[in-house]
C-alpha atoms as a PDB file:
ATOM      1  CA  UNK A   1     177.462 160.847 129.921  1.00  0.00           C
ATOM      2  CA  UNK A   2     178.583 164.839 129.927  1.00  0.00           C
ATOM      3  CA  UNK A   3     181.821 165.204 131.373  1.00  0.00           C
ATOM      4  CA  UNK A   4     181.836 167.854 133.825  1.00  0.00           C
ATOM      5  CA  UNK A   5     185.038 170.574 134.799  1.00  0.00           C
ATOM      6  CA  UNK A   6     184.714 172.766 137.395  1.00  0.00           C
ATOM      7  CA  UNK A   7     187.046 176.101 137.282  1.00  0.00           C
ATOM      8  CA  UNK A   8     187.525 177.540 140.745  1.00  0.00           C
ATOM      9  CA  UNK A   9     188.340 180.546 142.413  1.00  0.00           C
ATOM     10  CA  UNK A  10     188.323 182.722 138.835  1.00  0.00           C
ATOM     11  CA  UNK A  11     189.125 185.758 139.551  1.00  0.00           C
ATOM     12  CA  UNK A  12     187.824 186.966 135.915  1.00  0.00           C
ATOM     13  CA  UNK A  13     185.045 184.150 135.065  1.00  0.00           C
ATOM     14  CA  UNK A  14     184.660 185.595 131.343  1.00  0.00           C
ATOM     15  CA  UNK A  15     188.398 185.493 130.659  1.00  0.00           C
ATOM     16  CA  UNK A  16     188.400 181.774 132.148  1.00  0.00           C
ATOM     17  CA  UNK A  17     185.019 181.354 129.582  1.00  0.00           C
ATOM     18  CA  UNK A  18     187.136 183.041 126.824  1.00  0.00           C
ATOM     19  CA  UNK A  19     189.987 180.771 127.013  1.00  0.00           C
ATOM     20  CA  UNK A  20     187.931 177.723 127.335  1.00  0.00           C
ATOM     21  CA  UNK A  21     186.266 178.518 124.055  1.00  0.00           C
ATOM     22  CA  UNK A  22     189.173 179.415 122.278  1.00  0.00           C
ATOM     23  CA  UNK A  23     190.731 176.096 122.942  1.00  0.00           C
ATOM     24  CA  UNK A  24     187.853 174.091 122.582  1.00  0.00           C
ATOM     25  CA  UNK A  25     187.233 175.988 118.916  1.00  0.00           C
ATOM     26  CA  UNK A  26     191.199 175.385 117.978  1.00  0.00           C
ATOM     27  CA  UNK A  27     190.650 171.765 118.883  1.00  0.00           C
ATOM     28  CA  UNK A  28     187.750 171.683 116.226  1.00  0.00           C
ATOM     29  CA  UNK A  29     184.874 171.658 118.667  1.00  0.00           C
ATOM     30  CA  UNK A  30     181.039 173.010 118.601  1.00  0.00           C
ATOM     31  CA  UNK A  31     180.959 175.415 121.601  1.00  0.00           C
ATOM     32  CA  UNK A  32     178.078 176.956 123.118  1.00  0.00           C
ATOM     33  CA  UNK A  33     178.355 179.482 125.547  1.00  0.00           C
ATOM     34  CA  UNK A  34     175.328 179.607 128.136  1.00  0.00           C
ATOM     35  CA  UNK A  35     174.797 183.143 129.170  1.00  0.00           C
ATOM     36  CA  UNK A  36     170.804 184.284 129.606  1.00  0.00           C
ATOM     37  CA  UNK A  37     171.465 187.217 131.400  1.00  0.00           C
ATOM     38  CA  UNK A  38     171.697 189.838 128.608  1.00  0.00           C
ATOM     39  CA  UNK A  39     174.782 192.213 130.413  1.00  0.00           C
ATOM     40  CA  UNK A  40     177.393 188.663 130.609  1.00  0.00           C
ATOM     41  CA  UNK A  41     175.920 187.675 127.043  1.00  0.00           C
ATOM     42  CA  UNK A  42     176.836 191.206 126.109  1.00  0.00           C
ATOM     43  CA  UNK A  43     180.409 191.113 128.247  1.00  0.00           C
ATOM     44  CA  UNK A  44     181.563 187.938 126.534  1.00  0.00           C
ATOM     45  CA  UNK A  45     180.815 188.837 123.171  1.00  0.00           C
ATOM     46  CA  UNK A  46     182.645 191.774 123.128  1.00  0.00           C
ATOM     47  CA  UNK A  47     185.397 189.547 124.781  1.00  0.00           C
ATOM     48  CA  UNK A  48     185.445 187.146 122.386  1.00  0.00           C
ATOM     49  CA  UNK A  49     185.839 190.224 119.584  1.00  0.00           C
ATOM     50  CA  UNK A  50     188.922 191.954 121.046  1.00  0.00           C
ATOM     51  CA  UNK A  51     190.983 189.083 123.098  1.00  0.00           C
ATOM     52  CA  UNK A  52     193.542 188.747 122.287  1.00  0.00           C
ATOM     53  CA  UNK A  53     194.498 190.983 119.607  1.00  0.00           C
ATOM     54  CA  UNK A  54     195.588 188.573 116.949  1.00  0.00           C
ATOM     55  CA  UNK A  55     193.785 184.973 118.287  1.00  0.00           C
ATOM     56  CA  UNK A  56     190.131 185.623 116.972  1.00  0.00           C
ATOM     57  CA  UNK A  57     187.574 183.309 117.994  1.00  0.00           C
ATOM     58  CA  UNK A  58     184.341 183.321 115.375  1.00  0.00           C
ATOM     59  CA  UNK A  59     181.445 183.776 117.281  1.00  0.00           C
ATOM     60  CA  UNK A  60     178.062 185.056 116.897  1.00  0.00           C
ATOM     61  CA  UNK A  61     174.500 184.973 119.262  1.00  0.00           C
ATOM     62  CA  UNK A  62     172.013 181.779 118.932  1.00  0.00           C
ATOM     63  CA  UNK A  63     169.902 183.211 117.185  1.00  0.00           C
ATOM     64  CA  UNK A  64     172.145 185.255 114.363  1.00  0.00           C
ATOM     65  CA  UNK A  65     171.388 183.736 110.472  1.00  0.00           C
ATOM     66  CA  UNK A  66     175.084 182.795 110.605  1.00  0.00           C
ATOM     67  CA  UNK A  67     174.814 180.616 114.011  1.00  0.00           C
ATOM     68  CA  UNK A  68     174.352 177.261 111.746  1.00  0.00           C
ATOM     69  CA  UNK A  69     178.077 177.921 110.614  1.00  0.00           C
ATOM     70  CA  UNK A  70     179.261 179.041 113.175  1.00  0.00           C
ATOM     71  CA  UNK A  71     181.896 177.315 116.058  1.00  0.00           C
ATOM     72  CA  UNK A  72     181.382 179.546 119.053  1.00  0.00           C
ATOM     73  CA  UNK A  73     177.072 180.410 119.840  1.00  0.00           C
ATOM     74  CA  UNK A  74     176.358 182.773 122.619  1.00  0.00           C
ATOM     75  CA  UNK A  75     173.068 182.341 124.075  1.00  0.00           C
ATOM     76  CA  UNK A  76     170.553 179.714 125.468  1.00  0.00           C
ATOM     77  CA  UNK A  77     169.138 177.933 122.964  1.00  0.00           C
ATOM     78  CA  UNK A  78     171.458 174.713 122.795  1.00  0.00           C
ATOM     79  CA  UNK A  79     169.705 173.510 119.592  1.00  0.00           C
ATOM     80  CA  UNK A  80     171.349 175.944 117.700  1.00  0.00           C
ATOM     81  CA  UNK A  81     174.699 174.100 117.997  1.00  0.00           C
ATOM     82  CA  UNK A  82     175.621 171.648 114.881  1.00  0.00           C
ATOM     83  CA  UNK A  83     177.546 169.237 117.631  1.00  0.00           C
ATOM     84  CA  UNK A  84     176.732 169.293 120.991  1.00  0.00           C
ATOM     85  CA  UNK A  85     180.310 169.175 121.549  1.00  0.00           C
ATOM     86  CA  UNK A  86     181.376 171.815 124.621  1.00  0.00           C
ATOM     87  CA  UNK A  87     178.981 174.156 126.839  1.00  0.00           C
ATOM     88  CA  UNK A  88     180.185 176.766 129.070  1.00  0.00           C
ATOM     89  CA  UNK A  89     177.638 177.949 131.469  1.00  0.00           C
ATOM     90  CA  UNK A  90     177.958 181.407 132.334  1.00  0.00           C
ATOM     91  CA  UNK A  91     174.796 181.896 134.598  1.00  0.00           C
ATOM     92  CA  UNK A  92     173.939 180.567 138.112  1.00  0.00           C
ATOM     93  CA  UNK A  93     172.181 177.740 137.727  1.00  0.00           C
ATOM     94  CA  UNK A  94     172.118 174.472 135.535  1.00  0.00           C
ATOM     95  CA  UNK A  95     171.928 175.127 132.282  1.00  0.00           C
ATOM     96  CA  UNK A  96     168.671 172.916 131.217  1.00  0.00           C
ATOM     97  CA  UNK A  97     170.229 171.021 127.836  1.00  0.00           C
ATOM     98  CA  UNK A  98     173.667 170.790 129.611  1.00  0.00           C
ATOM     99  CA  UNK A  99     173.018 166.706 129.724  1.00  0.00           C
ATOM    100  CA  UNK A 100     173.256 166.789 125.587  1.00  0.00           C
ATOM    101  CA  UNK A 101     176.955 168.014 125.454  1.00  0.00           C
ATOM    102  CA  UNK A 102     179.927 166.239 125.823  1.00  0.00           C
ATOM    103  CA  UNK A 103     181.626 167.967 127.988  1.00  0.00           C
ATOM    104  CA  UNK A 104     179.994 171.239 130.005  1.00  0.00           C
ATOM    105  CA  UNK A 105     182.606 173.496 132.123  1.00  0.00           C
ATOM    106  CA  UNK A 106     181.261 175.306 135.075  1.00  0.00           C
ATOM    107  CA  UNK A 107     183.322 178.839 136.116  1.00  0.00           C
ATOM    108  CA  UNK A 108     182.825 179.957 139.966  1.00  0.00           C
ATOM    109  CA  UNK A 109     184.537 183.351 140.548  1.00  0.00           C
ATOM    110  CA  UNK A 110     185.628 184.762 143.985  1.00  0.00           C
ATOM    111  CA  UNK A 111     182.234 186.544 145.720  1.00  0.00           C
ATOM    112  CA  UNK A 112     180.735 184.352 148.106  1.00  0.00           C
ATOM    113  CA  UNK A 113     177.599 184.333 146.299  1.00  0.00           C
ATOM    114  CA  UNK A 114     178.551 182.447 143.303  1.00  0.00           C
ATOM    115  CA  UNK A 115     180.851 180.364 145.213  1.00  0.00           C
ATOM    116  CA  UNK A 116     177.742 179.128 147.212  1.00  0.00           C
ATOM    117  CA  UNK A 117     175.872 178.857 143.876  1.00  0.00           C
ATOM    118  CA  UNK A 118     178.749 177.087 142.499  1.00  0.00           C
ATOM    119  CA  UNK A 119     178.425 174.353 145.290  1.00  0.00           C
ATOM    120  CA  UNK A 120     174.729 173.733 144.773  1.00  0.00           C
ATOM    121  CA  UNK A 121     175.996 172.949 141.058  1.00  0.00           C
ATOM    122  CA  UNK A 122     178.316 170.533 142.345  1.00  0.00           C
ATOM    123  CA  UNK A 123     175.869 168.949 144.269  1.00  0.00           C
ATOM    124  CA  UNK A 124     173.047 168.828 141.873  1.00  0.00           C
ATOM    125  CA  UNK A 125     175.607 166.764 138.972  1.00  0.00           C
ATOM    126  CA  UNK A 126     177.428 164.858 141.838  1.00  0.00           C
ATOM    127  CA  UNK A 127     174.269 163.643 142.968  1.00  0.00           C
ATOM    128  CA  UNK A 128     172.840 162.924 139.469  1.00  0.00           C
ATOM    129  CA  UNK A 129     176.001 160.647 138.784  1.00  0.00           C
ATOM    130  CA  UNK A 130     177.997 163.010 136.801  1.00  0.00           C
ATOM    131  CA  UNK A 131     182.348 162.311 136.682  1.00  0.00           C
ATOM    132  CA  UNK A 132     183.213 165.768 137.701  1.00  0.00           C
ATOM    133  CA  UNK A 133     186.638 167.211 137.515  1.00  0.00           C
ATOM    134  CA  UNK A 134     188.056 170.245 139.263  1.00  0.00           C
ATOM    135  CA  UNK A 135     190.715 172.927 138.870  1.00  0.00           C
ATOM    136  CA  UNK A 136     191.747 174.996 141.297  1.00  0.00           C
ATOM    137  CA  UNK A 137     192.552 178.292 139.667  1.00  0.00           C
ATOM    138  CA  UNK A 138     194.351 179.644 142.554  1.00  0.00           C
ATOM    139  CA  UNK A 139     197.254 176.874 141.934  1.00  0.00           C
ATOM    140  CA  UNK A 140     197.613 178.618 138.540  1.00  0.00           C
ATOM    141  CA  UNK A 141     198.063 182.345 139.161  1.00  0.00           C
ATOM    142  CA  UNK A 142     201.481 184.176 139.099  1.00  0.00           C
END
C-alpha cells in the first residue's frame, strides 16, 4: 500500500517539491512530479534547472523522448515512470495513479485555500486506509 507524507505549513511548496525530488533521485528512486496546471509544471522545471547551483537534478516533462531514461518526470501521465517509485503531487486534488507508487508526498503551503484543500486530501487517504505521516514544517524553520 502507498505510503503517504504530508508536508505542512510550506511556506515555498516548490522548494519543499524540489528537495523531495532531489533526495528521492540521490537515493536511486523513479520520481514523478504531479503538476497539471501548466504555470507550477512550468515553475518547477525551471526550479529543478537552477537549484542549487551545483546539485543538478535530471529532469525532463512526461512526455519528452528522453522521459524513458529519465529519474525525475514532470507531468501527469504516471505511466511514463520506469518504477513507480515516489510521486509528488503538486496540484489540489488526488492525483488519480497516486495508489501505484510507493510512496506519494503531499505539500500544503500557508493560504487558507490549499490548507483546506490539503485537509480534504487527508481525509480522502485516511478514510481509504492509507498509513499517513506528517511533518510539520513550521518545527523546521530558522
Amino acid at each position: 500500500m502507498t505510503e503517504i507524507t504530508f508536508y505542512t505549513f510550506a511556506d515555498n511548496p516548490l522548494d519543499v517539491a524540489r528537495r523531495v525530488a532531489a533526495k528521492a533521485h540521490g537515493q536511486g528512486r523513479q520520481v514523478m512530479i504531479y503538476a497539471p496546471d501548466a504555470t507550477v509544471a512550468d515553475a518547477i522545471d525551471r526550479l529543478l534547472w537552477t537549484t542549487p547551483a551545483l546539485g543538478f537534478v535530471p529532469h525532463c516533462r512526461d512526455s519528452d523522448a528522453l522521459a524513458g531514461e529519465t529519474p525525475v518526470l514532470i507531468g501527469t501521465d504516471a505511466n511514463a515512470v520506469r518504477q513507480a517509485d515516489v510521486m509528488i503531487n503538486l496540484h489540489t486534488g488526488q492525483p488519480p495513479a497516486f495508489a501505484r507508487f510507493e510512496r506519494l508526498v503531499e505539500i500544503v503551503g500557508l493560504d487558507e485555500a490549499g490548507i483546506e484543500r490539503g485537509r480534504e486530501r487527508y481525509r480522502f487517504y485516511k478514510t481509504r486506509g492509507y498509513a499517513l505521516q506528517t511533518h510539520d514544517l513550521r518545527q523546521h524553520a530558522g
